[in-house]
Protein backbone atom coordinates (compact mmCIF):
# COMPACT_ATOMS: atom_id res chain seq x y z
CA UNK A 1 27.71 39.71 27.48
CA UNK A 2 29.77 37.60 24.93
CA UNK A 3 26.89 35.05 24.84
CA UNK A 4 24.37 37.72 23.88
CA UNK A 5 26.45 39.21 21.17
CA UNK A 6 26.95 35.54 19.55
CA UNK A 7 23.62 34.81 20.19
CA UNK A 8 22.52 37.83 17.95
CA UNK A 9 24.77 36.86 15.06
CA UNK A 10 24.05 33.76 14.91
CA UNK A 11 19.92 35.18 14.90
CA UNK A 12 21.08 37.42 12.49
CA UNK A 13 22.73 34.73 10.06
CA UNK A 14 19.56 32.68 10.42
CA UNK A 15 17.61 35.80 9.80
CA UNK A 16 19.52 36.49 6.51
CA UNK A 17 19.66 32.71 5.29
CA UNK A 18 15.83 33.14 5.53
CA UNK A 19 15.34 35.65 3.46
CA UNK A 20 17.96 35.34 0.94
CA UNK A 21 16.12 31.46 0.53
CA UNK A 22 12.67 33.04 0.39
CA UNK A 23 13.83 35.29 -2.16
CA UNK A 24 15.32 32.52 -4.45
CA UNK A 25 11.91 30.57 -4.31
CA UNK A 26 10.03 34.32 -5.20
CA UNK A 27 12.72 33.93 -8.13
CA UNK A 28 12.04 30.81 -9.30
CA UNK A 29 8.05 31.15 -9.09
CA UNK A 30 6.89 34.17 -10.84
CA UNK A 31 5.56 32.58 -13.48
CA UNK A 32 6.51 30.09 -16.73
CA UNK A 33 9.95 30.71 -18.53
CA UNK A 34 8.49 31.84 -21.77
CA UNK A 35 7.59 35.19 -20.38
CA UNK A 36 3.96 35.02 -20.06
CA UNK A 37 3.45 35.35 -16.30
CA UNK A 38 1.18 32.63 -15.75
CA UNK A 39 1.93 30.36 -12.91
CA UNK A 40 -1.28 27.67 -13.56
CA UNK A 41 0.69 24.53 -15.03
CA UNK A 42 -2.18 23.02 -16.13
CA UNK A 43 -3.56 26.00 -18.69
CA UNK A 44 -1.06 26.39 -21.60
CA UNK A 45 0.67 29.51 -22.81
CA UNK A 46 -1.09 32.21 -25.05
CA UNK A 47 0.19 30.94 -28.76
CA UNK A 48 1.75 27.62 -26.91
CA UNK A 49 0.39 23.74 -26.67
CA UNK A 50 -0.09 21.99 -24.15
CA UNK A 51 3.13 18.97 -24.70
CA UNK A 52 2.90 15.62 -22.94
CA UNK A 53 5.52 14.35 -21.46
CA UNK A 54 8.39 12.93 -23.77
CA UNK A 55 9.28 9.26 -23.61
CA UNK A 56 12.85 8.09 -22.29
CA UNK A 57 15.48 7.71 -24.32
CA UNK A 58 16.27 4.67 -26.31
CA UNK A 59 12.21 4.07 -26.22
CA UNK A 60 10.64 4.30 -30.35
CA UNK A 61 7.33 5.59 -29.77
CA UNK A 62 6.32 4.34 -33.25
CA UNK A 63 6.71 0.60 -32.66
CA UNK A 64 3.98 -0.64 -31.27
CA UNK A 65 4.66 -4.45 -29.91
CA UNK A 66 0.82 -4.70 -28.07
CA UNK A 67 -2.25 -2.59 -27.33
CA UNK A 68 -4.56 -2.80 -24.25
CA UNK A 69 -7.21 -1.43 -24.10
CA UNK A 70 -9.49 -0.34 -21.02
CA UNK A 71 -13.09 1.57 -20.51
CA UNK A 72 -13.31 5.16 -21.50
CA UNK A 73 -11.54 5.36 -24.56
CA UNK A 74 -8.41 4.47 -22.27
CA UNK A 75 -5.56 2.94 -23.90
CA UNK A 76 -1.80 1.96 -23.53
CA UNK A 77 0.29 0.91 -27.05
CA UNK A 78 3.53 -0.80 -26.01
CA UNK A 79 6.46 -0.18 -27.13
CA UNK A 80 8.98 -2.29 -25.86
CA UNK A 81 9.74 -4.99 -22.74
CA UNK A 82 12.92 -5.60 -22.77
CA UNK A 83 14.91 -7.94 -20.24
CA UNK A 84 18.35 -6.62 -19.27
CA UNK A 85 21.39 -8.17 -17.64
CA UNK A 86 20.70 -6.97 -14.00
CA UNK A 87 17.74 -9.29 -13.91
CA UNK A 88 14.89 -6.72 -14.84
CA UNK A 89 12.51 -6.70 -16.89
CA UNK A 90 11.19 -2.91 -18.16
CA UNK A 91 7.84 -2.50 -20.14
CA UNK A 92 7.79 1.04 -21.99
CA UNK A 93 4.32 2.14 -23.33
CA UNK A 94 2.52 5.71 -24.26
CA UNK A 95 -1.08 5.96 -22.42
CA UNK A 96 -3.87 7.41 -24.40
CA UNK A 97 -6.54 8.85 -23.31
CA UNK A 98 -9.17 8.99 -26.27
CA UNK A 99 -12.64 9.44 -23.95
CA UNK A 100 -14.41 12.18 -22.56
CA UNK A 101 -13.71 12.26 -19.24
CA UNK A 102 -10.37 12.72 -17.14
CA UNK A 103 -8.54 9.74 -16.30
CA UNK A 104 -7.03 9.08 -12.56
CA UNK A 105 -5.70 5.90 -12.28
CA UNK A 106 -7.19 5.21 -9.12
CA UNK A 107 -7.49 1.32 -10.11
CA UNK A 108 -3.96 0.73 -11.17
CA UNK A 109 -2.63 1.36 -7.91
CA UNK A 110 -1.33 -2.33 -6.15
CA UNK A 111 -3.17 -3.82 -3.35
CA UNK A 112 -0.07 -4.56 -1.87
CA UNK A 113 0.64 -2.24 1.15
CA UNK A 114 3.55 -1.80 1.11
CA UNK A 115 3.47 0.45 -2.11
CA UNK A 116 3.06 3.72 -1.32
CA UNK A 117 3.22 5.00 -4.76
CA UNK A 118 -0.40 6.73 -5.60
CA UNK A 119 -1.88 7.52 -8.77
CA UNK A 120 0.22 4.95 -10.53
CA UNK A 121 0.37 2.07 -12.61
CA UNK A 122 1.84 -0.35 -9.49
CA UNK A 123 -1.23 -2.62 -9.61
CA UNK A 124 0.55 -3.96 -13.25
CA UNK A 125 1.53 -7.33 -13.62
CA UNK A 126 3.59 -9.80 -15.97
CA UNK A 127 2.48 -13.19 -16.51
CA UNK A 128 4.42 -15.68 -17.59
CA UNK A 129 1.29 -17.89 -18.96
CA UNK A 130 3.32 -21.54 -19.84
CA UNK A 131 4.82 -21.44 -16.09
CA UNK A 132 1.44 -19.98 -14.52
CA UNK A 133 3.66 -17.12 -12.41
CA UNK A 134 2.90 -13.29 -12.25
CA UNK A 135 5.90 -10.86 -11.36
CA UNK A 136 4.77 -7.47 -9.50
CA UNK A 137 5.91 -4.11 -10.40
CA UNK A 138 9.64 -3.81 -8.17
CA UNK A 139 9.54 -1.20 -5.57
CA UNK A 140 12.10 0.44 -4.24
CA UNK A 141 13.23 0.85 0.00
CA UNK A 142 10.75 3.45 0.85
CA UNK A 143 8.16 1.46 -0.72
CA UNK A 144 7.81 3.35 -3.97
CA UNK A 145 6.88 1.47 -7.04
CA UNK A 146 9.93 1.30 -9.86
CA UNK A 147 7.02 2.28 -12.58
CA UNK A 148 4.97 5.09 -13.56
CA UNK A 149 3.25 7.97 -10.59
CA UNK A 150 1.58 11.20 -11.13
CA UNK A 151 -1.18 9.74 -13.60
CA UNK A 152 -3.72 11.73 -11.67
CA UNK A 153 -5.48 13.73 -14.32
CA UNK A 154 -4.82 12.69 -17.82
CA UNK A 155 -7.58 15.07 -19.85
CA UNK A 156 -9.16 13.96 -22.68
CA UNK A 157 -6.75 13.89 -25.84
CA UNK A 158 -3.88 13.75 -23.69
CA UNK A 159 -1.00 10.74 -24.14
CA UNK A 160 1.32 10.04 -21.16
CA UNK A 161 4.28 7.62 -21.31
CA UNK A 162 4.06 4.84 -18.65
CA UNK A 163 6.71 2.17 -17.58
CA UNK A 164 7.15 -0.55 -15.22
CA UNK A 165 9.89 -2.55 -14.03
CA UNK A 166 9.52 -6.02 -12.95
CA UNK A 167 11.69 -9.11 -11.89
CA UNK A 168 12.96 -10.90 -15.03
CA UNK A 169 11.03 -14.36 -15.60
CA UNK A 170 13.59 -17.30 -16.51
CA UNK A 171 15.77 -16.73 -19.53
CA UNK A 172 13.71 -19.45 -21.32
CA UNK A 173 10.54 -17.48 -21.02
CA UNK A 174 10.11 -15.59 -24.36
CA UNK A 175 6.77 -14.74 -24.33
CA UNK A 176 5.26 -12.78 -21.53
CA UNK A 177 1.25 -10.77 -21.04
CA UNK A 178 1.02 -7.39 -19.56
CA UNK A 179 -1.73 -6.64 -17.47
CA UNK A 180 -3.20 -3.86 -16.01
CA UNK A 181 -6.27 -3.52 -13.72
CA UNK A 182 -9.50 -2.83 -15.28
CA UNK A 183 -7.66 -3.20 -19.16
CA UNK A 184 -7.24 -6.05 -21.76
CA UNK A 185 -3.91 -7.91 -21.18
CA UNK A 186 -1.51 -7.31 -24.51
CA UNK A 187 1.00 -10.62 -24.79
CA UNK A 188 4.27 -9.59 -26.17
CA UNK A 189 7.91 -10.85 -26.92
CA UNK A 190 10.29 -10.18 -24.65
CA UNK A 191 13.70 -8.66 -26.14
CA UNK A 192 17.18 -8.69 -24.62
CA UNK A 193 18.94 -5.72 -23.68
């Protein structure tokens, strides 16, 4: 008798914890904060525009330190890669897309399997062109690249920022290219952090 009665508050805890959870998540999805009731992400707000994505701090989107350039009116301006003390090197940019179509960076993905990371920019490389080595984009334990995901559908007119992280070439090495799959390589300095 005892066992049944526990049994049924403990079904009747896990009953409540269900339904108190699936009424948070009704909370939290009825639509966009600004009142307007619409839940599709990708369609903006009545009197709203769309915004991109805003860069990370400490990044100035108006210094441009290289340009590649790829098919489709696809392009990346640079903004910074800087080398820090940990060993890392980070290259900040702002992805433009100025064709027609919708961009899905199938091609930037690594061939590396290990990577998991999809719709990314983990096929990008550094190369350090006076000691003839290229550093890979870093990943992290589960296999997830340290640099840009979730470039799956940039429209047309839409600007995205990227970044990748890399292994830091010798402290001698000043000078470093960028390159991404399918897109002009941009050479740029390399600053200290």
């Amino acid at each position: 008798m005892l066992r049944k009665k526990t049994g049924g508050a403990i079904g009747a805890r896990v009953t409540m914890l269900l339904v108190g959870s699936l009424l948070a998540l009704t909370a939290c999805g009825g639509g966009n904060d600004d009142g307007s009731g619409s839940d599709d992400p990708k369609k903006p707000s009545a009197g709203k525009e769309a915004e991109s994505p805003a860069a990370p701090d400490g990044v100035d989107t108006k210094q441009v330190v290289g340009e590649l350039k790829g098919p489709n009116g696809i392009e990346i301006a640079l903004h910074s890669a800087v080398r820090d003390s940990g060993g890392f090197v980070t290259v900040n940019g702002t992805l433009s897309n100025k064709g027609e179509r919708t961009f899905r960076a199938a091609e930037w993905v690594s061939g590396e399997t290990a990577i998991k990371s999809k719709s990314s920019i983990a096929g990008a490389t550094l190369v350090d062109p006076n000691g003839k080595k290229r550093y890979l984009v870093l990943r992290d334990t589960d296999g997830q690249c340290l640099c840009t995901t979730g470039l799956s559908d940039v429209k047309s007119g839409e600007t995205r920022p990227v970044f990748a992280q890399f292994p830091a070439p010798p402290k001698d090495v000043k000078t470093i290219e960028f390159h991404v799959p399918s897109m002009s390589p941009a050479r740029v300095e390399l600053s200290e952090g």
